[in-house]
Structures are given as C-alpha cells and as structure tokens.
Protein backbone atom coordinates (compact mmCIF):
# COMPACT_ATOMS: atom_id res chain seq x y z
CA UNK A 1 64.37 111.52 127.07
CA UNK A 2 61.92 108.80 128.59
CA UNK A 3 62.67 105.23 126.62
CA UNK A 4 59.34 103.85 125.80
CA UNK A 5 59.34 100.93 127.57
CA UNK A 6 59.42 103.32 131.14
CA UNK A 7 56.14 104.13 132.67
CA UNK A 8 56.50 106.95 134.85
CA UNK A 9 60.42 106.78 136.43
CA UNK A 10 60.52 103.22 136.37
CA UNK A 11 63.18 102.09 133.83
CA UNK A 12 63.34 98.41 132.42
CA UNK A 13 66.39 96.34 133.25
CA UNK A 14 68.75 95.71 130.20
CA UNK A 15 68.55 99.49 129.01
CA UNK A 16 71.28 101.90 127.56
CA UNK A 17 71.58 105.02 128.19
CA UNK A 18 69.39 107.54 125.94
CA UNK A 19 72.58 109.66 124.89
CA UNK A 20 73.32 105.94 122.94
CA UNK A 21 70.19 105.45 121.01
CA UNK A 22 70.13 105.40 117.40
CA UNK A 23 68.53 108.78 117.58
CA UNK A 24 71.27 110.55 119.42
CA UNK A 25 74.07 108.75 117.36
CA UNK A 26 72.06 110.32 113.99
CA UNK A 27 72.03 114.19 115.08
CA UNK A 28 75.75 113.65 115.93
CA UNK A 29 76.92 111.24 112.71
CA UNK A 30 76.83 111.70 109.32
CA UNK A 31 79.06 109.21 107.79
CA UNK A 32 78.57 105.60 107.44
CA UNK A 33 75.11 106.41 108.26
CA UNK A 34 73.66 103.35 105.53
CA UNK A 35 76.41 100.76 106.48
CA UNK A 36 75.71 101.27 110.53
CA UNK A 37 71.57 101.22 109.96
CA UNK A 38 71.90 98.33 108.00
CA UNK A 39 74.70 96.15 109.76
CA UNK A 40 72.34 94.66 112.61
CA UNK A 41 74.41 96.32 115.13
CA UNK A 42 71.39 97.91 116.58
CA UNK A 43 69.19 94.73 116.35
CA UNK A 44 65.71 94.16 114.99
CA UNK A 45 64.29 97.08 116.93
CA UNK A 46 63.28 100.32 114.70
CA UNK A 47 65.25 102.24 117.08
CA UNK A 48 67.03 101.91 120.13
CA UNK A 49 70.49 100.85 121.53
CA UNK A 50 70.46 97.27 122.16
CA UNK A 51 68.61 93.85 121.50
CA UNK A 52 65.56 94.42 123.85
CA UNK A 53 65.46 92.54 127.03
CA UNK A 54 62.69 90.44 129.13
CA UNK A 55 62.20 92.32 132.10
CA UNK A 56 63.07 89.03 134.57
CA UNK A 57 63.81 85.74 133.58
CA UNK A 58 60.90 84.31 131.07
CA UNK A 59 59.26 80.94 131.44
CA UNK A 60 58.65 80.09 127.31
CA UNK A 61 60.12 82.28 124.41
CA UNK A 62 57.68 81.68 121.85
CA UNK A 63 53.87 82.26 121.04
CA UNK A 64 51.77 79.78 118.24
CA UNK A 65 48.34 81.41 118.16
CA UNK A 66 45.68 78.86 116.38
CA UNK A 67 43.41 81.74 115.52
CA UNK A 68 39.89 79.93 115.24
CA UNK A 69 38.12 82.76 113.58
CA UNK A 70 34.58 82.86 114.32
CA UNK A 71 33.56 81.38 117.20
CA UNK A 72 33.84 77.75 118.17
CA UNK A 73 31.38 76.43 119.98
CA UNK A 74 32.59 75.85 123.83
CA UNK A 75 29.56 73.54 124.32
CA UNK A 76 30.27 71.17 121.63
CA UNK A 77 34.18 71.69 122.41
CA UNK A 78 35.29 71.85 125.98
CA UNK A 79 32.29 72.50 128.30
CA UNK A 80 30.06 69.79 128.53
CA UNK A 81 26.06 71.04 129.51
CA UNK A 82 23.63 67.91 129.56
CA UNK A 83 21.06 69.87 130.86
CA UNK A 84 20.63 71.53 127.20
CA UNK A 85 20.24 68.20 125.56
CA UNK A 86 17.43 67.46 128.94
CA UNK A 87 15.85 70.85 127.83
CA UNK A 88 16.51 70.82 124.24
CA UNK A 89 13.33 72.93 122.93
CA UNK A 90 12.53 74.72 126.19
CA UNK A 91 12.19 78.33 125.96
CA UNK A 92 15.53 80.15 127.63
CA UNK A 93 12.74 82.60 129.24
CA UNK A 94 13.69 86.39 130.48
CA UNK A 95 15.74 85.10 133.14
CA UNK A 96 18.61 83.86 130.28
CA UNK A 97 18.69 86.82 128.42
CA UNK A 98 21.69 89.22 128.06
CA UNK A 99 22.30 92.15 126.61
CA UNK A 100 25.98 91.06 126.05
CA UNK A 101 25.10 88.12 123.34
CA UNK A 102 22.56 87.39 120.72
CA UNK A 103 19.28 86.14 122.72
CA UNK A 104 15.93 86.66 123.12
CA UNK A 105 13.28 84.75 125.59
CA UNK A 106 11.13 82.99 122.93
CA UNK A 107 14.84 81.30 121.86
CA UNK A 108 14.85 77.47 122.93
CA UNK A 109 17.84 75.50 124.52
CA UNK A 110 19.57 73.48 121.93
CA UNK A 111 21.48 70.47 122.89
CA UNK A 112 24.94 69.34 121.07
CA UNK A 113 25.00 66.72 118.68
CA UNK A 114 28.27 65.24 119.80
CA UNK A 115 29.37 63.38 122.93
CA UNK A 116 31.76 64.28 125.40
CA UNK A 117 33.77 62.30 127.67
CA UNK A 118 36.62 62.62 130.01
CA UNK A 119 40.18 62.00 128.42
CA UNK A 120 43.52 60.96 129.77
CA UNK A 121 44.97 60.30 133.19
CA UNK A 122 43.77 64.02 134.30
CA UNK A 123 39.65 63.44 133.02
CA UNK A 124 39.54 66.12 130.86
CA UNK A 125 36.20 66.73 129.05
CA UNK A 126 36.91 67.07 125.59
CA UNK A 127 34.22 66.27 122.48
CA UNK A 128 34.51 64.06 119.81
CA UNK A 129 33.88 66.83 117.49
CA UNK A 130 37.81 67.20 118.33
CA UNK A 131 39.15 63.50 118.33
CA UNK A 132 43.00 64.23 118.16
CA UNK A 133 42.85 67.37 120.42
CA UNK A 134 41.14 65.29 122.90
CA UNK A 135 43.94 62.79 122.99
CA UNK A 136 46.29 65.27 124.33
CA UNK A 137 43.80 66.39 127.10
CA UNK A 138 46.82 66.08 129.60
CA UNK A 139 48.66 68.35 127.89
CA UNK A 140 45.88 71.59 127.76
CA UNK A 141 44.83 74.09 129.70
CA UNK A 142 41.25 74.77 129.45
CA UNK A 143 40.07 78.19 130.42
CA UNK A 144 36.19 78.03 129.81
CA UNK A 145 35.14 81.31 131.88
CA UNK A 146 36.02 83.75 129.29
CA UNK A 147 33.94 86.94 128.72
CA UNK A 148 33.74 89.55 125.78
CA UNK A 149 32.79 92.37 125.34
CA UNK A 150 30.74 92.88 122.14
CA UNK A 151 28.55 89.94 120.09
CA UNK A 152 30.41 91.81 116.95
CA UNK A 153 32.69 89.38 114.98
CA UNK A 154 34.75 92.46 114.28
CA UNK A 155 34.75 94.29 117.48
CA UNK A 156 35.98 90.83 119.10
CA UNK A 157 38.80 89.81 116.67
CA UNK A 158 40.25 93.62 117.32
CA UNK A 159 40.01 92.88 120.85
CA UNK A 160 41.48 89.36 121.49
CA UNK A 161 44.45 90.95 118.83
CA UNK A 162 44.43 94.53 119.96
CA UNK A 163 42.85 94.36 123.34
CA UNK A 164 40.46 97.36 121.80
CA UNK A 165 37.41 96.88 120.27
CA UNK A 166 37.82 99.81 118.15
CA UNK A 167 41.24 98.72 116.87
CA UNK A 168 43.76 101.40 116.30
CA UNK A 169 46.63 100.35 118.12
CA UNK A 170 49.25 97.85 118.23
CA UNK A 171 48.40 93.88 117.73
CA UNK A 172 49.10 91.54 120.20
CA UNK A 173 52.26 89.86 118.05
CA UNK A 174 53.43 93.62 117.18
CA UNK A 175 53.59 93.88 120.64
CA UNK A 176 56.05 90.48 121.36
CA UNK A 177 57.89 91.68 118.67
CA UNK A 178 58.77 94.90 119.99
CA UNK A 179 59.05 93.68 123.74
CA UNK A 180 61.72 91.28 122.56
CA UNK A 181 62.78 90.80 119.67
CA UNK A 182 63.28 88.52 116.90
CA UNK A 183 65.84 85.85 117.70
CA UNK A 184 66.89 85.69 114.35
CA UNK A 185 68.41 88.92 112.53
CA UNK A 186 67.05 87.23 108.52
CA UNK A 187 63.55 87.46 110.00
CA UNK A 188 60.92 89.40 111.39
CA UNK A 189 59.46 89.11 114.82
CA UNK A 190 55.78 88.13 114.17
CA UNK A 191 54.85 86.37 110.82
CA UNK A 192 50.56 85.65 109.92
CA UNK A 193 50.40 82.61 108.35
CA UNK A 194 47.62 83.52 106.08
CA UNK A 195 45.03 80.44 104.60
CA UNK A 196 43.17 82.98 102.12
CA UNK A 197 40.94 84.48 104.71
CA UNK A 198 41.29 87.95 106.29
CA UNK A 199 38.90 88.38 109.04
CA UNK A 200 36.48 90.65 110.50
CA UNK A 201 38.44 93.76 111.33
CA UNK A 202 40.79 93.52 108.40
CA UNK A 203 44.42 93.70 108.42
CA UNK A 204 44.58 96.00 111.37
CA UNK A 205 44.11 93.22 113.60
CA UNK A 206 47.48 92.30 112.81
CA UNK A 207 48.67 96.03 112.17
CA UNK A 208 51.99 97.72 114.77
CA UNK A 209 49.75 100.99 114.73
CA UNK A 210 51.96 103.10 116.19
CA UNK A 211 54.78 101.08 117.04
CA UNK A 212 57.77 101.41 115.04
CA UNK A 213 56.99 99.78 111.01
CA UNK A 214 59.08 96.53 111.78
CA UNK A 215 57.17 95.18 114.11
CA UNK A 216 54.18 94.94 111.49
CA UNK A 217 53.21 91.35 110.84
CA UNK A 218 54.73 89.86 107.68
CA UNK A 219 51.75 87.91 106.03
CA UNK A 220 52.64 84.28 104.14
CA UNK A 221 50.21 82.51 102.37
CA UNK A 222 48.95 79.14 102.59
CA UNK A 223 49.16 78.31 98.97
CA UNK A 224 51.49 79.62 95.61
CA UNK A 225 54.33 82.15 96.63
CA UNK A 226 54.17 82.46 100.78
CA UNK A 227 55.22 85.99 100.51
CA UNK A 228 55.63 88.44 97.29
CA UNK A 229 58.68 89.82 95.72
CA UNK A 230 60.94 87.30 97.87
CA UNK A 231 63.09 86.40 94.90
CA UNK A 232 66.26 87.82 95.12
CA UNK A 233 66.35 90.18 91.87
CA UNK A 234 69.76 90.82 91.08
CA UNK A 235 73.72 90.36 92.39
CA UNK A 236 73.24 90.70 96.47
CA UNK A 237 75.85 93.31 96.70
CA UNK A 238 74.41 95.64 94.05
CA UNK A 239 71.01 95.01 96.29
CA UNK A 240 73.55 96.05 99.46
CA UNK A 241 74.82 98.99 97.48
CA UNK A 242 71.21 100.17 96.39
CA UNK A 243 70.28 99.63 100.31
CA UNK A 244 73.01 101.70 101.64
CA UNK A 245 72.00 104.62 99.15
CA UNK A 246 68.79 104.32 100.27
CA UNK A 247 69.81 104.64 104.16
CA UNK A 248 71.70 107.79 103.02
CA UNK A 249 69.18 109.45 101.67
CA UNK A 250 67.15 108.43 104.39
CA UNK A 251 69.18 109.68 106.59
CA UNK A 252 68.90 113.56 104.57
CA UNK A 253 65.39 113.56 105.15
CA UNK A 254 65.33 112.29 108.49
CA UNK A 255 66.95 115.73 109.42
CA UNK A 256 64.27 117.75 107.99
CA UNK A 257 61.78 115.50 109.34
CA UNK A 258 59.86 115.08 112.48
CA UNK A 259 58.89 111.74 112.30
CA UNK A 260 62.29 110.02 112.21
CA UNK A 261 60.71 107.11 113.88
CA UNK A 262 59.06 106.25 110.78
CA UNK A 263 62.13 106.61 109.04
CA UNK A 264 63.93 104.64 110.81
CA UNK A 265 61.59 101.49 111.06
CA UNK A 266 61.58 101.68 106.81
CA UNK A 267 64.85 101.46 106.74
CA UNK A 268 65.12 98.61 109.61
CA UNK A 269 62.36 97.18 106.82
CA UNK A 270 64.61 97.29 104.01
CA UNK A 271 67.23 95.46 105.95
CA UNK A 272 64.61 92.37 107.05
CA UNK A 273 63.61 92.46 103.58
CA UNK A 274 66.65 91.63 101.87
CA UNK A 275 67.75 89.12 104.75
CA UNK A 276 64.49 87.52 103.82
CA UNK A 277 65.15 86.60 100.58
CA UNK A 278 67.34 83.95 101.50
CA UNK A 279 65.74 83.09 105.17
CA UNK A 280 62.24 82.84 103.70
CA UNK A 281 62.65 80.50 100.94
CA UNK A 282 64.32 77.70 103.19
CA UNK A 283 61.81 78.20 106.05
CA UNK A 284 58.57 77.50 104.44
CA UNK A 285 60.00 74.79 102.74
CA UNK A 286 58.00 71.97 103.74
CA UNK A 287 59.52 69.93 101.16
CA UNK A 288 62.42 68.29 103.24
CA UNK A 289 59.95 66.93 106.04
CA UNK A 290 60.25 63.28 106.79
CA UNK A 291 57.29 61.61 105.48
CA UNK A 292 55.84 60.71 109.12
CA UNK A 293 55.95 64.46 110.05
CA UNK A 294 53.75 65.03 106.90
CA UNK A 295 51.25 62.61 107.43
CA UNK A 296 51.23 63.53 111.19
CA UNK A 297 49.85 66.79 110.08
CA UNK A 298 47.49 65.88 107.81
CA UNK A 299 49.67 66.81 104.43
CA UNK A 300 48.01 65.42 101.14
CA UNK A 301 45.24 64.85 102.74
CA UNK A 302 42.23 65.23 100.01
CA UNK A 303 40.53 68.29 101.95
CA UNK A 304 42.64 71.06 100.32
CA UNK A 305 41.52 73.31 103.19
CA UNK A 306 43.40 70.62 105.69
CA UNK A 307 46.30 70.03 103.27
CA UNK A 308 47.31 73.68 103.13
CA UNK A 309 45.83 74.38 107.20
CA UNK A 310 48.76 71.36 108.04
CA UNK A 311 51.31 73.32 105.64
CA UNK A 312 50.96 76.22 107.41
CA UNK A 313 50.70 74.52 111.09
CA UNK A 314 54.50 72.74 110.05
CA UNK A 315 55.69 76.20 108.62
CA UNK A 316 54.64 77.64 112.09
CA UNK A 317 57.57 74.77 114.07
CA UNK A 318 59.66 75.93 111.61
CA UNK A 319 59.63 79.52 111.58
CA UNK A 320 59.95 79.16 115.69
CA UNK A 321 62.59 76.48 115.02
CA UNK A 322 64.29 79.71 113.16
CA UNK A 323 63.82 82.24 115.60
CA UNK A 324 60.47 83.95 115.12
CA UNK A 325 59.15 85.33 118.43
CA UNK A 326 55.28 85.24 117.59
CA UNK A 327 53.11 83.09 114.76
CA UNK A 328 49.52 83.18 113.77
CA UNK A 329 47.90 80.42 111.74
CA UNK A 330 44.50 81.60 110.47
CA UNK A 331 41.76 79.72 109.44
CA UNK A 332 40.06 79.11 106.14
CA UNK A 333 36.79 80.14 105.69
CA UNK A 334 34.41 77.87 103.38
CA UNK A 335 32.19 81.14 102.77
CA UNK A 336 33.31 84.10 101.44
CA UNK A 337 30.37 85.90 103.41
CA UNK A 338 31.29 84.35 106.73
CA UNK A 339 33.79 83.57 109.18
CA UNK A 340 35.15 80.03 109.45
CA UNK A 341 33.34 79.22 112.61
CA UNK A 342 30.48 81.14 112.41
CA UNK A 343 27.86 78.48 112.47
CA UNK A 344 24.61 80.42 112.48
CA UNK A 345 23.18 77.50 110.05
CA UNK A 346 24.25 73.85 109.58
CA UNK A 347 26.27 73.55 113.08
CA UNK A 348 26.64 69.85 112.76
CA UNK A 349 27.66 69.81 109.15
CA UNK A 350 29.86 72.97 109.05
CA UNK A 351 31.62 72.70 112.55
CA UNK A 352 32.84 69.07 111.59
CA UNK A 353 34.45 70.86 108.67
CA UNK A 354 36.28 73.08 110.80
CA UNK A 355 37.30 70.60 113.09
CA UNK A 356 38.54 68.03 110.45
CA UNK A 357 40.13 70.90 109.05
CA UNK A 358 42.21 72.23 112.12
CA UNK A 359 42.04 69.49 114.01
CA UNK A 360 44.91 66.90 113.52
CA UNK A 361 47.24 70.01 112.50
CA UNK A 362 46.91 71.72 116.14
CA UNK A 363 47.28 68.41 117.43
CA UNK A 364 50.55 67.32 115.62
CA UNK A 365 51.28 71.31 116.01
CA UNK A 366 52.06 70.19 119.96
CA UNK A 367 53.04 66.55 119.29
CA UNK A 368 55.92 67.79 117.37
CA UNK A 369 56.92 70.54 119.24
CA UNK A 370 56.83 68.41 122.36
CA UNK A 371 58.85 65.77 120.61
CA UNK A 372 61.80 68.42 119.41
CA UNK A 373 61.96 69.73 122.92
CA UNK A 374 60.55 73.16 122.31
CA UNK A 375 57.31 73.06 123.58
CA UNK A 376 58.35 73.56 127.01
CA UNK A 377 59.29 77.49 125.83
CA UNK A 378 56.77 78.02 123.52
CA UNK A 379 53.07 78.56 124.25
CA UNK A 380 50.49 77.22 121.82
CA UNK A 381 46.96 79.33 121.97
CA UNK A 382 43.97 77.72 120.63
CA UNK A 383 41.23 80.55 120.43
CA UNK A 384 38.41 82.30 118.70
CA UNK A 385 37.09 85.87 119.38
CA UNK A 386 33.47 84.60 120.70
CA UNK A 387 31.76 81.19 121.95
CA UNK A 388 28.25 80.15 119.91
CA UNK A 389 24.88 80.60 122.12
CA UNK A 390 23.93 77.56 124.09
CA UNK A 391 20.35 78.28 122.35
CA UNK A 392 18.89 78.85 118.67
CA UNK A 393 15.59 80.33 117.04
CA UNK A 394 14.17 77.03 116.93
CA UNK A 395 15.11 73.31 116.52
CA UNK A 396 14.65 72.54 112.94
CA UNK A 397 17.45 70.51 110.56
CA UNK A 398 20.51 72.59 110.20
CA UNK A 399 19.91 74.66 112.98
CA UNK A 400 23.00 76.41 114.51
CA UNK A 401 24.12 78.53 117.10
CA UNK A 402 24.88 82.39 117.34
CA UNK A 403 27.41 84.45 118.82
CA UNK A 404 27.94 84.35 122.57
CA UNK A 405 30.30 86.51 124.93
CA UNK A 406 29.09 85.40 128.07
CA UNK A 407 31.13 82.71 128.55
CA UNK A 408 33.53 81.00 126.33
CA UNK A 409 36.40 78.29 126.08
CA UNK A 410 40.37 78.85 125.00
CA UNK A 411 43.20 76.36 125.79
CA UNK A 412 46.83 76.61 125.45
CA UNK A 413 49.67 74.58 125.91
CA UNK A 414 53.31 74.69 126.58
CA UNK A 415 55.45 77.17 128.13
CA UNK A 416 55.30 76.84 131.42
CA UNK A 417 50.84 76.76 131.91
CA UNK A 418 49.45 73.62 134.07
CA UNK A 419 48.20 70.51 132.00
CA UNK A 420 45.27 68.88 131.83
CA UNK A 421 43.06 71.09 133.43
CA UNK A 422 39.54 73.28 132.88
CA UNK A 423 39.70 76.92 134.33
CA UNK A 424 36.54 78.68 135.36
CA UNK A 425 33.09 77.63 134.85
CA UNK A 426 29.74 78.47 133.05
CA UNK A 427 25.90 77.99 134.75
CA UNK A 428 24.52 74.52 133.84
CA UNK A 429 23.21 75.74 130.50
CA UNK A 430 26.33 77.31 129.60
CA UNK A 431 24.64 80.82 128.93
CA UNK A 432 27.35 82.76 131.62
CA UNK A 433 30.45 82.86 133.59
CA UNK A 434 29.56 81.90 137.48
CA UNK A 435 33.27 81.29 138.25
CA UNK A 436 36.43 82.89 137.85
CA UNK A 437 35.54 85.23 135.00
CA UNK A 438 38.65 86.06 132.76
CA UNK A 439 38.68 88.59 129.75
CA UNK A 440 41.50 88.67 127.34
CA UNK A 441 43.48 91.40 128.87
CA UNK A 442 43.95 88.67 131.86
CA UNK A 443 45.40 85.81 129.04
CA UNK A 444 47.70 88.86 127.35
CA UNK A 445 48.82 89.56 130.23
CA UNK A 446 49.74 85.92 131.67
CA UNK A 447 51.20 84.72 128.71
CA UNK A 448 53.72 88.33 128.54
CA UNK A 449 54.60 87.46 132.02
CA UNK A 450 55.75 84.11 130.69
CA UNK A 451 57.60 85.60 128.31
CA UNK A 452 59.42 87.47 130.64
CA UNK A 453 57.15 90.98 129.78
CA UNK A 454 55.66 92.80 132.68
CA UNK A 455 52.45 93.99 130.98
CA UNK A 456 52.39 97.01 132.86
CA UNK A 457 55.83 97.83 132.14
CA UNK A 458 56.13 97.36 128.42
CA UNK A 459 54.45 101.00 126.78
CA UNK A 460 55.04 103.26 124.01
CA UNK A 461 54.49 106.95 124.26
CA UNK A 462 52.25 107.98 121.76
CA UNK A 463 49.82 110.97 121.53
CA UNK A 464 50.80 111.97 124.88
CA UNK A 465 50.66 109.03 126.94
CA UNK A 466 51.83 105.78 127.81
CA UNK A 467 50.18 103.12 125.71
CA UNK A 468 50.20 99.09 126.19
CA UNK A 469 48.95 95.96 124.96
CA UNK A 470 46.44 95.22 128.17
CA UNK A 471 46.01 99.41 128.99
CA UNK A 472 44.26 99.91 132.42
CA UNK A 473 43.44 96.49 132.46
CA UNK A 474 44.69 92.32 133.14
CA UNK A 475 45.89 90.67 135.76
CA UNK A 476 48.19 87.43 135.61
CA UNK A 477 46.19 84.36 136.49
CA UNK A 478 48.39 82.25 138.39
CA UNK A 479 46.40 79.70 138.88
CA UNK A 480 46.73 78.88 135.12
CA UNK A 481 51.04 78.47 135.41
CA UNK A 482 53.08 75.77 136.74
C-alpha cells in the first residue's frame, strides 16, 4: 500500500511500515479498539502510524496568516508610484489594459492620497496609511510582484487558500496540519480565528476536502463563546466512557464500510473534541494578559472592530504558544455586501478603517512574538487575495480603486525569510509585474519548505492520483530566505 505522503516510489523519511498503520492494526484487532483510537498513541493524524515528520530539518514551525480579505491596495501600502499622482486624471489608454484585471482605456490614473517614505535602517517604503507596520520595516519582507489569476474576489480567496480557483480541495492550513501535525495532542492543527465575516468562497476556503476530517479548520469567534458546545457537559469519565462506545461501534461499521478513512478522522474528532474542552477555555483567555500586552494590541480600544481584531491577533500568540501548527485571523468587514478591503468607493475613508483596524494588532502580533522568542520559528503572512487598480472610472470625491491581479504586494515575517526588504517590482504606474513575477503556488511552496515540507513530496491519493497543496506548480524563492 502506497502511504500518501509518497509520490511515485519515493517514500518520506520518518515513515512506518504500512503493515503498522492504524488500518492494518483494525482488520487484525478487535478488542480495545475505543481505548487504542482514543489514547493519542497514534497522534493527531486521522490515520497512520506515527506523529508525522518534516521531511529535513525545518527553518520555523509555525504559520500566522493576517488574512486581509479583499484587496489592499499595494499602491497606497508598499509600492510607492509617483508617476500616478504626476498623471492623476490621464487616460490609462489601450496600451494599460488587461484582460487579467478590471480596466478599460477611457479609465484615468488615480494617484494615492497618502505619503510614503522610506523606514528604518534598511529604507523600506512603507505608507502612512500603515503607521505601526511601517515601524517594523526592518523586520518584513515585501514581495510586491505578485500575480493572480482571476479579478474574482471568490476565485482568488480559493486560490491563495486552496491554490485552485475552483476550490474543492484541501486549504492551505489543512494542509500544515496534515504534513505535521499539531504539537499539542488537546488541540487541533489549524484554528480560523473568525471576526464575524466569512468571505468570498465560503467555508471551503478553509475546508480539508479530502484530507482526513481532523485536519478541518476549527473556527473561533471574535466575540461571545469562541467556539460552540465547548463546555464540558457532564463527569469527564462518563464523557470517556460514552467516547469509547462510540469508537466501538465505529469500529463495527468501519468493517462493512469502504470509507474507513472517514471513520477514522470522526473518531480522531471526537477525541480533539473532548481534549478541547479543557485546552480551549484557557487558551483564548485573554483575561490574564499583562496590561501593556493589551494596550500593545489595541484592546479596549473604542473601535469594537479593533478591540475584538487585537483579541483575536493575542489569541493567535497564544494558541502557537500552545502548540497549534497553523492560525488565520480574518478580517471584519464593515459591509455586509462587501469584503473588508474592497474599496471600489470611499478609498480614503474606508481603507483608513481597515488599517486602524488591523494595523497596530499585526504590528504588536510580531512585536510580541519577537519579544517571547518565537518569532524566529514562526512565519507571520500579511496578505489579501488581489491588489486595487492603480486607476478608477473617474476622479470625483470618494472615488476608489478596483480589483487588480497584475501585480500585487504581501509581506511576511519571521521564520527564517530576509528582513527589510521589497521583492519584485511593478511598471512605474503600478498596472503589472516587470520583475520577478511570483504567484501563490511560489509563497506555498517557500514557506512549506521552511517548515520542513517538500511541496512536491507532501500528496494525498485521491480519485486516482496524487494530489498537493501547489499541484504542477511553485517553486521555492530563495531569494526571499535567510
């Protein structure tokens, strides 16, 4: 039997022998079945002999994706274009138009409304619009030659999660979890930190697909209970007893079944579950922070959208603190109809939102995990699905920008990529990608390899064939690493 992190006859270092996997030991056990599936002895994996393994020794161990859901503008962020202020009116003409991203030649250039200058030691340019971001500009790593694929809010979330625009297969922190692990047995591998916004492309950007069920993200909310039915609800060994039943008469109708991996990640479910209910509670209390931690973040502050952002920024250090292999902080959205960054009207007015929301969070996000020593092994990502056109409809109060895959800006920190430096580069007008174009396969890719994942290397055989997170495509971009 082929394990399914081999692609072709290449096995992965670290491995058992199949004749030991949890699916040999169940055609050739039947007792005890409930108290061995639900002892741990078989780690957080659905199924499979041992604790996974990184395939050589990894650089960080952790992943903190700042999800900025919509679009931030890279020319009001990180990539600087004078020439659309100089131009500001102008016509784009035929010449700028792409069939990739919202434009049209009777569109004029449209300049930003906030001023950029070079930070720190390393003469970073960051904008104002991001104040305490720009303070650590010696501490990012600036990619701003990123391409997409589709000018589709949907399309592009699934993508940068997923790497397919059509979705259907495992998200990027499904696929962490299943690489390697959670570090801590009383949690799961890859928690969204939800901030009452789902977006574009639904929960499936965040869904294991077809990777065994307990890899699926476990979603906690920004505000009242972080996750439902977390309260313990009776005497914990009547709960063990009840669990145990359950893995035996699991374990009945996994023999008649042919879909015992499904089977087998509800039960490995069951048993994060009622580990939770005491993990869970003491993690996302925030309650036992030091005062300067919470003001560092931005806690009490009177925008409730920054107060709970900053709650779920400190739960984030703390649920790594505890183990958890991959995070995702979402944004809130102001709109019910749109994304949180999608700035189609009211740039000025509705970006500065954003960025007073997120801001200070991200910022004391890597302060604080710099300070504690663990930023060095975990990587912070600070990315939307799309950049905002360089141009609009027409100037007029309110204006804003559309969406833009041509050529857009990420960072990330920590865990082992270069600081205080800008990647890649757009044309003068920052309409396309001149130099060193990048798509996301290339940053899934680089950041598995720091986690010790070859990308190539770490499938799961489904419908007949060997799938992964970057498929046929992404390269590492060494250029980006230390």
């Amino acid at each position: 039997m082929k394990h399914p992190h081999q692609r072709g006859s290449c096995s992965c270092p670290g491995r058992m022998t199949p004749d030991l996997s949890r699916r040999g030991f169940l055609k050739h056990s039947s007792a005890a079945f409930g108290w061995m599936a639900l002892s741990g002895l078989f780690g957080d994996r659905a199924y499979g002999a041992i604790m996974p393994q990184p395939h050589y020794k990894p650089r960080a161990k952790n992943v903190i994706f700042c999800f900025m859901d919509g679009g931030p503008s890279h020319v009001d962020t990180f990539d600087p274009k004078p020439m659309l202020s100089k131009f500001q009116g102008t016509k784009i003409g035929p010449d700028a138009v792409s069939h990739r991203s919202q434009s049209a030649a009777e569109r004029v250039w449209l300049g930003s409304p906030w001023e950029f200058k070079q930070r720190g030691q390393s003469g970073l340019w960051v904008s104002e619009l991001l104040p305490n971001i720009a303070k650590l500009a010696d501490k990012i790593c600036v990619v701003r030659s990123m391409l997409g694929e589709l000018p589709l809010h949907g399309q592009q979330n699934l993508l940068l999660h997923t790497g397919r625009i059509l979705g259907q297969a495992p998200s990027w922190g499904s696929w962490v979890s299943y690489g390697l692990g959670t570090e801590n047995q009383d949690l799961p591998g890859y928690v969204v930190l939800n901030n009452d916004w789902v977006p574009n492309g639904g929960l499936e950007n965040f869904s294991c697909s077809f990777l065994p069920a307990s890899h699926e993200a476990t979603m906690m909310r920004a505000k009242g209970v972080p996750v439902d039915n977390i309260a313990p609800t009776g005497m914990a060994d009547i709960q063990r007893r009840k669990l145990e039943l359950l893995a035996i008469q699991d374990q009945e109708f996994a023999a008649r079944s042919s879909e015992q991996r499904a089977i087998e990640g509800a039960i490995a479910n069951y048993e994060t579950a009622f580990k939770m209910q005491t993990a869970i509670p003491e993690v996302v209390d925030i309650s036992s922070e030091p005062q300067h931690i919470l003001d560092l973040y931005g806690i009490g502050s009177s925008d409730e959208h920054q107060h709970f952002y900053g709650t779920q920024a400190i739960r984030a250090r703390r649920l790594i603190e505890a183990g958890v292999r991959f995070v995702e902080i979402t944004c809130p959205s102001f709109d019910d109809n749109n994304s949180p960054w999608d700035q189609h009207d009211e740039l000025k007015k509705l970006h500065e939102k954003n960025a007073r929301v997120t801001d200070q969070s991200v910022a004391a996000l890597i302060i604080d995990l710099e300070r504690r020593g663990l930023l060095d092994e975990t990587i912070v990502v600070w990315a939307g699905e799309m950049g905002r056109t360089p141009h609009t409809p027409e100037i007029k109060e309110g204006c804003g920008r559309d969406h833009h895959v041509d050529g857009y800006t990420i960072f990330m920190a920590g865990g082992g990529f270069r600081q205080g430096i800008a990647y890649g580069e757009t044309d003068e007008m920052g309409n396309a990608v001149v130099e060193n174009k990048l798509d996301i396969h290339d940053i899934h890719a680089t950041i598995l390899h720091q986690l010790g994942i070859d990308h190539e290397r770490l499938t799961f055989r489904h419908g007949g064939r060997d799938h992964s997170l970057t498929d046929v495509h992404g390269r590492i971009i060494s250029d980006l690493l230390i």
